[in-house]
N, C-alpha and C. Protein backbone atom coordinates (compact mmCIF):
# COMPACT_ATOMS: atom_id res chain seq x y z
N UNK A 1 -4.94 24.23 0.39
CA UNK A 1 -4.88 23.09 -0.50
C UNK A 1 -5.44 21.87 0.23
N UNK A 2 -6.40 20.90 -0.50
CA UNK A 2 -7.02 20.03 0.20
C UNK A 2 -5.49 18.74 0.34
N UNK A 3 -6.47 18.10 1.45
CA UNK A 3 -5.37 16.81 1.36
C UNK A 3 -4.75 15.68 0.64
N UNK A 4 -6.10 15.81 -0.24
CA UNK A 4 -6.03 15.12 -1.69
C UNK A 4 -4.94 15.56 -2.57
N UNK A 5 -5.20 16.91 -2.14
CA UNK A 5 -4.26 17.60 -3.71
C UNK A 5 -2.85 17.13 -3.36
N UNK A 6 -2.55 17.38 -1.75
CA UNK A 6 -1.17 17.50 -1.45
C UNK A 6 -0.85 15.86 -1.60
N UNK A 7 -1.64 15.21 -0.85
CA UNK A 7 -1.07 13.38 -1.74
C UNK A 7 -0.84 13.22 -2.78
N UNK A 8 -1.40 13.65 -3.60
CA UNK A 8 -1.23 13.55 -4.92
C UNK A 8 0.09 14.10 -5.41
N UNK A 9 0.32 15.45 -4.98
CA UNK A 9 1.30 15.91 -5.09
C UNK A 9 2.74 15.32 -4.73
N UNK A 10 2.74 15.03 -3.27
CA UNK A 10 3.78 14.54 -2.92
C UNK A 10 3.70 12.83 -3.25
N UNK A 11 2.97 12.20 -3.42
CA UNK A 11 3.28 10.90 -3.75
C UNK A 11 4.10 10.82 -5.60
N UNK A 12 3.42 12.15 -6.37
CA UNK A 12 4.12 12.09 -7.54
C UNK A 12 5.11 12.75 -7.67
N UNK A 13 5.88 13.14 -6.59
CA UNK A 13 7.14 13.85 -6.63
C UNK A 13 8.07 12.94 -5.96
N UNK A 14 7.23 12.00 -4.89
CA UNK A 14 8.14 10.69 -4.12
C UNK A 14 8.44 9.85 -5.51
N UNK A 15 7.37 9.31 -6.32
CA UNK A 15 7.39 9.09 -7.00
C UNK A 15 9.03 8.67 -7.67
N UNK A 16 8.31 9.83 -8.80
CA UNK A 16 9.56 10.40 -9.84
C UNK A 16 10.82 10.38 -9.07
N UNK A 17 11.09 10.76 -8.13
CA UNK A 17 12.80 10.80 -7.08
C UNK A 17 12.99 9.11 -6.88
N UNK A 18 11.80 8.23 -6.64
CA UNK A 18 12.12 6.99 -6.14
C UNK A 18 12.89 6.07 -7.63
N UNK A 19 12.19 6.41 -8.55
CA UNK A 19 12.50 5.95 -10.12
C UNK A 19 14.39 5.97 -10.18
N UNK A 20 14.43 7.43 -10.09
CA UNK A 20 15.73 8.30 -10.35
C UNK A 20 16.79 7.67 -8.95
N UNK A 21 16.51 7.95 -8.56
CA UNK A 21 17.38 6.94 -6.96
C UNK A 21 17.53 5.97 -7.17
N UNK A 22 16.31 5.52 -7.06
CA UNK A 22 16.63 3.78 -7.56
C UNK A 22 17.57 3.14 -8.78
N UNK A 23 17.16 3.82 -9.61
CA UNK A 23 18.22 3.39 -11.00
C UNK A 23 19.16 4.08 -11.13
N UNK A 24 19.44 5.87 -11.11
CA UNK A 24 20.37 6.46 -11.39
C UNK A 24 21.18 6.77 -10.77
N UNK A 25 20.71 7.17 -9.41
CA UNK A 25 21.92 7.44 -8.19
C UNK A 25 22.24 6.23 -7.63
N UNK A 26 22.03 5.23 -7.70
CA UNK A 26 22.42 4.00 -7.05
C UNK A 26 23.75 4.13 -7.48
N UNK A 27 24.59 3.09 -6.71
CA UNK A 27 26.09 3.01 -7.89
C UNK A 27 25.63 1.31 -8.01
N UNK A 28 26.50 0.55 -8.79
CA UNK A 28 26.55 -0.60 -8.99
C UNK A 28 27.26 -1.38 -7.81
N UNK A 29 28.66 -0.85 -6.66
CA UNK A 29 28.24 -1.43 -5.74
C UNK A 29 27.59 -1.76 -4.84
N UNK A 30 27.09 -0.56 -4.46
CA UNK A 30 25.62 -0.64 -3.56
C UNK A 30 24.56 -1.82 -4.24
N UNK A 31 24.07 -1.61 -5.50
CA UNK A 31 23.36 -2.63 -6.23
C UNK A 31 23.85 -3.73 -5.94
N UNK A 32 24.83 -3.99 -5.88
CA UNK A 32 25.59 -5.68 -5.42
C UNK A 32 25.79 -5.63 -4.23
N UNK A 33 26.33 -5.16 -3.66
CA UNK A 33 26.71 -5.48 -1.97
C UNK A 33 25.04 -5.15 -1.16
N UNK A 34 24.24 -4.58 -1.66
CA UNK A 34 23.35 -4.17 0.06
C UNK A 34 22.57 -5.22 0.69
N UNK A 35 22.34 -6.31 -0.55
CA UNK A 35 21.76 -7.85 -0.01
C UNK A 35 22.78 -8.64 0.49
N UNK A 36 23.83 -8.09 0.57
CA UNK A 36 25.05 -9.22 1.45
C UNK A 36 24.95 -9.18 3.13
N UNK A 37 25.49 -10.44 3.44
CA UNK A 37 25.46 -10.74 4.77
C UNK A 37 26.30 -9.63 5.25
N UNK A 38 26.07 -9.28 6.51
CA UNK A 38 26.70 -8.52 7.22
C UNK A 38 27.26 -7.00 6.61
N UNK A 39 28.10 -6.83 8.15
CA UNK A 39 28.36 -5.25 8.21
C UNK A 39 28.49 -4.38 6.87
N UNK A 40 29.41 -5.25 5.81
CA UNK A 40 29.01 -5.01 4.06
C UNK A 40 27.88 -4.79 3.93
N UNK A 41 27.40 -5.99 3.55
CA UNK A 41 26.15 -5.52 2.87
C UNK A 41 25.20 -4.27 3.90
N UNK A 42 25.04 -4.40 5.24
CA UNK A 42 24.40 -3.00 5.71
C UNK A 42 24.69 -2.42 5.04
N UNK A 43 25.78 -1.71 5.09
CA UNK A 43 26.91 -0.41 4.81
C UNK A 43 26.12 0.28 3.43
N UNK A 44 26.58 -1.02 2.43
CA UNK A 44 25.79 -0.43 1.11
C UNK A 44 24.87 -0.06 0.97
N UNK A 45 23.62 -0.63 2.30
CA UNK A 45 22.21 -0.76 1.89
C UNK A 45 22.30 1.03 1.97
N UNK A 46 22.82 0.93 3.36
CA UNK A 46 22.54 2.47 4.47
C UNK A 46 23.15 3.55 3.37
N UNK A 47 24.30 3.34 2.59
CA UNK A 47 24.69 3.87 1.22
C UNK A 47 23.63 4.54 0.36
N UNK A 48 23.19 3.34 0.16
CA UNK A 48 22.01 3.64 -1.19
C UNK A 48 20.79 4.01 -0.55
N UNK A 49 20.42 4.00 0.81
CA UNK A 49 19.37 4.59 1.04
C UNK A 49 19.55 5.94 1.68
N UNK A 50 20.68 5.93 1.73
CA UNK A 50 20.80 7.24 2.10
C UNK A 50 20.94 8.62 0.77
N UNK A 51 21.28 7.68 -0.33
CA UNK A 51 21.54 9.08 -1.71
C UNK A 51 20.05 9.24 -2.14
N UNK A 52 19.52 7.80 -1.96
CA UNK A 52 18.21 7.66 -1.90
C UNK A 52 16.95 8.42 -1.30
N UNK A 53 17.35 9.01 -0.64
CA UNK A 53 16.14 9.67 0.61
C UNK A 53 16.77 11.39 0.20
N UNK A 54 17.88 11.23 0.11
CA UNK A 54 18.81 12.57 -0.06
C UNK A 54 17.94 13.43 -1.15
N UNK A 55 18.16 12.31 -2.32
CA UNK A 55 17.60 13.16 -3.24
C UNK A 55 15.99 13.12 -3.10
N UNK A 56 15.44 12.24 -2.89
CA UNK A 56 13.48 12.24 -2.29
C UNK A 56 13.38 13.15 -1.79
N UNK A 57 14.39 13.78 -0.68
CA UNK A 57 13.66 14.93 0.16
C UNK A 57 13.90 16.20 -0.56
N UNK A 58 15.05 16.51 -1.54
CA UNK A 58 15.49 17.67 -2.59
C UNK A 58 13.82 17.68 -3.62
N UNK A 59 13.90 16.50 -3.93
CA UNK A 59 12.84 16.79 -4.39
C UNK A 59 11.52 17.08 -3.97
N UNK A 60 11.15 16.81 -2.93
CA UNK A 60 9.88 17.22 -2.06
C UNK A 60 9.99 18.73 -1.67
N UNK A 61 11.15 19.01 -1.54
CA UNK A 61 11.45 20.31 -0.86
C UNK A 61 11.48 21.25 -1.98
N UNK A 62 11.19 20.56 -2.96
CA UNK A 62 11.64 21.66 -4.58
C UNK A 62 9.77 21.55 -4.89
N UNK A 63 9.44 20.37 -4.96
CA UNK A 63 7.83 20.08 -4.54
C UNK A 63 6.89 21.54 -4.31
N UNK A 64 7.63 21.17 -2.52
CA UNK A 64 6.49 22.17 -2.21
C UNK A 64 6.60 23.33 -2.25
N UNK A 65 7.77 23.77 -2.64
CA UNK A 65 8.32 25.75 -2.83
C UNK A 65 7.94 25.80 -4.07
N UNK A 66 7.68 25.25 -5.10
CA UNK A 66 7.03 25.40 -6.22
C UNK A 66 5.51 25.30 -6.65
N UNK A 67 5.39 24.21 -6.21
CA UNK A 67 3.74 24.39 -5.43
C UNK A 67 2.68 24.93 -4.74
N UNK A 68 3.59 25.42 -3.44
CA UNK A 68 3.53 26.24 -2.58
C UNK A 68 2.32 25.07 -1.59
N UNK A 69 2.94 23.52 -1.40
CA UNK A 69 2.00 22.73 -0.95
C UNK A 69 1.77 22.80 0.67
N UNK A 70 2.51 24.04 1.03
CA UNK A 70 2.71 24.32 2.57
C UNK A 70 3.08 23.19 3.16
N UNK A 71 3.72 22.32 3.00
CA UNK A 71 4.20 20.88 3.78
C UNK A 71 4.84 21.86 5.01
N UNK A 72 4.46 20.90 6.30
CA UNK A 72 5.35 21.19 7.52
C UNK A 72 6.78 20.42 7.24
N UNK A 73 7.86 20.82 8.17
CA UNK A 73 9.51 20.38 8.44
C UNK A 73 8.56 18.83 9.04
N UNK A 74 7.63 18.69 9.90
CA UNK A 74 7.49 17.51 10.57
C UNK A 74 7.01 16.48 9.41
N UNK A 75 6.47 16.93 8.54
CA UNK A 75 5.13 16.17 7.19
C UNK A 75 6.48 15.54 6.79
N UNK A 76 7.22 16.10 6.40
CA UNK A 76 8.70 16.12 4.91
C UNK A 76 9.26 14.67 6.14
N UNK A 77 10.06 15.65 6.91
CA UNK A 77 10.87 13.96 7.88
C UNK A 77 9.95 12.62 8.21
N UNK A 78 8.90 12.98 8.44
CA UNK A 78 8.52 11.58 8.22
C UNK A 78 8.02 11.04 7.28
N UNK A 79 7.56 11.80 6.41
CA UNK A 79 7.21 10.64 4.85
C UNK A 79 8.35 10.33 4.51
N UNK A 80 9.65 11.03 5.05
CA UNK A 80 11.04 10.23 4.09
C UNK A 80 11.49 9.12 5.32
N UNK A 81 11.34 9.43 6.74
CA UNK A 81 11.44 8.07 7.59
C UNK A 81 10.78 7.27 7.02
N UNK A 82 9.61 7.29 7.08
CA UNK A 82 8.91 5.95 6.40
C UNK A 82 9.53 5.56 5.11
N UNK A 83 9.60 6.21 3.99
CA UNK A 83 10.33 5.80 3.00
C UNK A 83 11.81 5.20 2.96
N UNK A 84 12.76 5.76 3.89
CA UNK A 84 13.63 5.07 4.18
C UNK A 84 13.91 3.97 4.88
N UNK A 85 13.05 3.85 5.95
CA UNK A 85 13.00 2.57 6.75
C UNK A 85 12.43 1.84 6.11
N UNK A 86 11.24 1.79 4.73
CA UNK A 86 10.85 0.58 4.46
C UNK A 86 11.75 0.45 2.68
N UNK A 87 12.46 1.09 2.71
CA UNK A 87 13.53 0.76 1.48
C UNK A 87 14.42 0.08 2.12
N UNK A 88 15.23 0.72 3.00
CA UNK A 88 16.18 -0.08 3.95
C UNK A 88 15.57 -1.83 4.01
N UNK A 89 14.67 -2.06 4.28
CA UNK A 89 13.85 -3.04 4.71
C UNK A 89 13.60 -4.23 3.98
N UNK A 90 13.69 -3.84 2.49
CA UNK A 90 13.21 -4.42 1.42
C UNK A 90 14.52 -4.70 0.96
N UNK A 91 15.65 -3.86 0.74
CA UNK A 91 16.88 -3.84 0.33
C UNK A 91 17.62 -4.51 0.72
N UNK A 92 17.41 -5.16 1.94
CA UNK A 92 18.96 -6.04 2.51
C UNK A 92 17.86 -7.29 2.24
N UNK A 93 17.45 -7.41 1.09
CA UNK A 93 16.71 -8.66 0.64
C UNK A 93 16.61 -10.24 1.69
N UNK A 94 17.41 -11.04 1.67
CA UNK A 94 17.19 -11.47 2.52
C UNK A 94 17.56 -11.76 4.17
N UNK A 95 18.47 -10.66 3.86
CA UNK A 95 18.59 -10.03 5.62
C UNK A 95 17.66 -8.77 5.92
N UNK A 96 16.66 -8.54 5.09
CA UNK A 96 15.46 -7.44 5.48
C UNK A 96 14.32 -8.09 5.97
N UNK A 97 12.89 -7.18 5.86
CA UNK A 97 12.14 -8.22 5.72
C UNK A 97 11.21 -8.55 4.69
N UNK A 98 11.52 -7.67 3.08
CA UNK A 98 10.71 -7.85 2.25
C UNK A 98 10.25 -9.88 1.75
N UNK A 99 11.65 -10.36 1.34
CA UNK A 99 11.54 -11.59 1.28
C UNK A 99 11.36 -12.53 1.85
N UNK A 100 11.59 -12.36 3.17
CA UNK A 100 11.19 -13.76 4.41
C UNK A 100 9.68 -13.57 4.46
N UNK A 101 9.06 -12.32 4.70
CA UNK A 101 7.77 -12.00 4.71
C UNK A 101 6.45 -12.23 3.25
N UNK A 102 7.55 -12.35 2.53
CA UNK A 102 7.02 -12.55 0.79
C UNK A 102 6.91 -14.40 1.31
N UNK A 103 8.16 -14.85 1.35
CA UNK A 103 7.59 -16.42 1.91
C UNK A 103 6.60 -16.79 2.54
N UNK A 104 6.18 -15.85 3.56
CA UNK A 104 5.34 -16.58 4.62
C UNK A 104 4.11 -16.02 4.06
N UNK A 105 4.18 -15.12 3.19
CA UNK A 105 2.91 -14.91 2.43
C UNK A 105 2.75 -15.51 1.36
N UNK A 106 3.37 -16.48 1.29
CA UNK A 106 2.76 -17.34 -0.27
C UNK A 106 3.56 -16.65 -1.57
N UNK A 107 4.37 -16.02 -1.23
CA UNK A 107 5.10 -15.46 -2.45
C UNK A 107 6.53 -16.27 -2.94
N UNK A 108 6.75 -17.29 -2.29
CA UNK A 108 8.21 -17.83 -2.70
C UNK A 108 8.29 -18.05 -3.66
N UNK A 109 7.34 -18.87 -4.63
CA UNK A 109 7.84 -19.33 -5.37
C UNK A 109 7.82 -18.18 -6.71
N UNK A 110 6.56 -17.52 -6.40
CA UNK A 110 6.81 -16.68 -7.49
C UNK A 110 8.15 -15.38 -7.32
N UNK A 111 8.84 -15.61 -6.05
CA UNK A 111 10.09 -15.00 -5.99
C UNK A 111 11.05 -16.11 -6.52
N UNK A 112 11.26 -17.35 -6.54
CA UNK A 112 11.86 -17.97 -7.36
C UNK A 112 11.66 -17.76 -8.85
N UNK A 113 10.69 -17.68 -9.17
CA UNK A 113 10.60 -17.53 -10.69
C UNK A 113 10.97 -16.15 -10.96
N UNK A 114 11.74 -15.25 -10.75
CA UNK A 114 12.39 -14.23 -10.85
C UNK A 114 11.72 -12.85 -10.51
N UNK A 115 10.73 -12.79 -9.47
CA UNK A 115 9.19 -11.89 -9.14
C UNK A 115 10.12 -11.08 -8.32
N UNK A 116 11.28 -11.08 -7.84
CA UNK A 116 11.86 -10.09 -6.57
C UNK A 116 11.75 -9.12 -6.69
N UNK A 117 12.03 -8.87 -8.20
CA UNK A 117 11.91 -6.95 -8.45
C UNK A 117 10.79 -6.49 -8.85
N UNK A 118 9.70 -7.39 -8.87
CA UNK A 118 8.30 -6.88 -8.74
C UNK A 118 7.96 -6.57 -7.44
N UNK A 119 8.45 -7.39 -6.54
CA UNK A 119 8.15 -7.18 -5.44
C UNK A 119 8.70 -6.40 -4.72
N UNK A 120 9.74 -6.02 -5.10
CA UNK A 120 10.22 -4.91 -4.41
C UNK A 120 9.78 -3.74 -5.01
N UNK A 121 9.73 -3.39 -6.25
CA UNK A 121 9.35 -2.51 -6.79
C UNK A 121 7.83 -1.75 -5.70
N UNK A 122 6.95 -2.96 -5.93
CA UNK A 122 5.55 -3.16 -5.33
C UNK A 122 5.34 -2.38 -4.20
N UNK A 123 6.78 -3.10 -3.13
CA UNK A 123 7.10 -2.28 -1.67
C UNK A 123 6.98 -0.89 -1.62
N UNK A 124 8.21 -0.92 -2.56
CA UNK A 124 8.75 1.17 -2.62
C UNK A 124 7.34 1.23 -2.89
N UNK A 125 6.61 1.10 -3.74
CA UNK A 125 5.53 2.16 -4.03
C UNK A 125 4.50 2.47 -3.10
N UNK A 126 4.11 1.62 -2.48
CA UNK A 126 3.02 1.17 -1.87
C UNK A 126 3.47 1.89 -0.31
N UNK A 127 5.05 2.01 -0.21
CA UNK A 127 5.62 2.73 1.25
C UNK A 127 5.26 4.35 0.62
N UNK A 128 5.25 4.78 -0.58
CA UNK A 128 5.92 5.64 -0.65
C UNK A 128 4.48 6.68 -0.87
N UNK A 129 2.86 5.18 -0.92
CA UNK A 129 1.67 6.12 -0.97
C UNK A 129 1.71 6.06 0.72
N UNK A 130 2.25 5.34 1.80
CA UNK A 130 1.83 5.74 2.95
C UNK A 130 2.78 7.06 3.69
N UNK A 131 3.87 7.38 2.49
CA UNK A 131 4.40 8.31 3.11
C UNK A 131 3.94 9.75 2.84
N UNK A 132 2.99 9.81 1.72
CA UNK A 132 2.41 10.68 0.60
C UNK A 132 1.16 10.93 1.86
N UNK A 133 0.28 9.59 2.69
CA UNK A 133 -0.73 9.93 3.05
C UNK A 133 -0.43 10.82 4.47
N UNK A 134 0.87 10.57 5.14
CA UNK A 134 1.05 10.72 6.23
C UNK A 134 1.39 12.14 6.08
N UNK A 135 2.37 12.59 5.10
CA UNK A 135 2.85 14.08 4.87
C UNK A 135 1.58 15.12 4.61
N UNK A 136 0.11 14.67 4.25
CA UNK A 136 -0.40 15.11 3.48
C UNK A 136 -1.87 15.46 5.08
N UNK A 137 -2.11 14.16 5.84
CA UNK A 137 -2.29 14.53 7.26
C UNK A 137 -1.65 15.46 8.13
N UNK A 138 -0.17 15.19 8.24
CA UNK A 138 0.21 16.28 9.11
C UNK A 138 0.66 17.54 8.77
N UNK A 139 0.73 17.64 7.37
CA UNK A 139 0.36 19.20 6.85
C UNK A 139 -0.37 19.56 7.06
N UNK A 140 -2.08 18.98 7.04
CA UNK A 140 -2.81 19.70 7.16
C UNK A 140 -3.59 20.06 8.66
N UNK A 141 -2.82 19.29 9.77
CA UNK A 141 -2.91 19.52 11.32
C UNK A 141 -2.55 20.45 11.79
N UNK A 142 -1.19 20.90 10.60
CA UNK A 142 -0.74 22.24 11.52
C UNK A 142 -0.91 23.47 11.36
N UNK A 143 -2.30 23.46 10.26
CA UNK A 143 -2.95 24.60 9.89
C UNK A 143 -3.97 24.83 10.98
């Protein structure tokens, strides 16, 4: 399978799991607590990114046995490191670094005007094609 196919593949299976995590497995405290200061708010973030990645990797792993996209054990753990470290990242909003970094890029104000969940949205996806490109490289290294 070319490398194309398998990005494709796994970015629309990160995809679809990131949708479903994000909105459905979340709970509503995690949704409230993971932007809070301190050891709380961690807790929740590490919470929700953890049911978060849980189910991303069920689904990658259902992915490629159905597919048969030959992903390596090494491809799978790190497209979901990357995916988790830059959810984690984005999630403790302004104890991460999606929003301080949205400031210094000219994004404040349109994060004042209520843009956060574009922008976060924006993040996940955009982590979740570099986790698609990376799984999709080192699958095909270890052929």
């Amino acid at each position: 399978m070319s490398r194309g196919s398998v990005f494709a593949a796994v970015f629309a299976g990160m995809f679809a799991a990131h949708h479903v995590g994000d909105y459905w497995v979340q709970t509503d405290a995690q949704a409230k607590g993971k932007g809070c200061h301190g050891p709380e708010g961690a807790r929740a973030c590490a919470a929700h990114v953890a049911s978060y990645t849980a189910l991303s990797t069920v689904a990658l792993v259902g992915l490629d046995k159905s597919l048969d996209l030959r992903l390596s054990g090494r491809a799978i753990v790190a497209a979901q490191a990357i995916s988790a470290v830059t959810h984690y990242a984005a999630d403790r909003r302004e104890h991460g670094l999606m929003m301080p970094l949205a400031r210094k890029t000219g994004h404040g104000e349109f994060l004042e005007r209520g843009g956060a969940p574009l922008l976060d949205q924006a993040w996940h996806i955009g982590a979740i094609g570099v986790s698609a490109v990376v799984a999709a490289v080192l699958s095909q290294r270890q052929k």
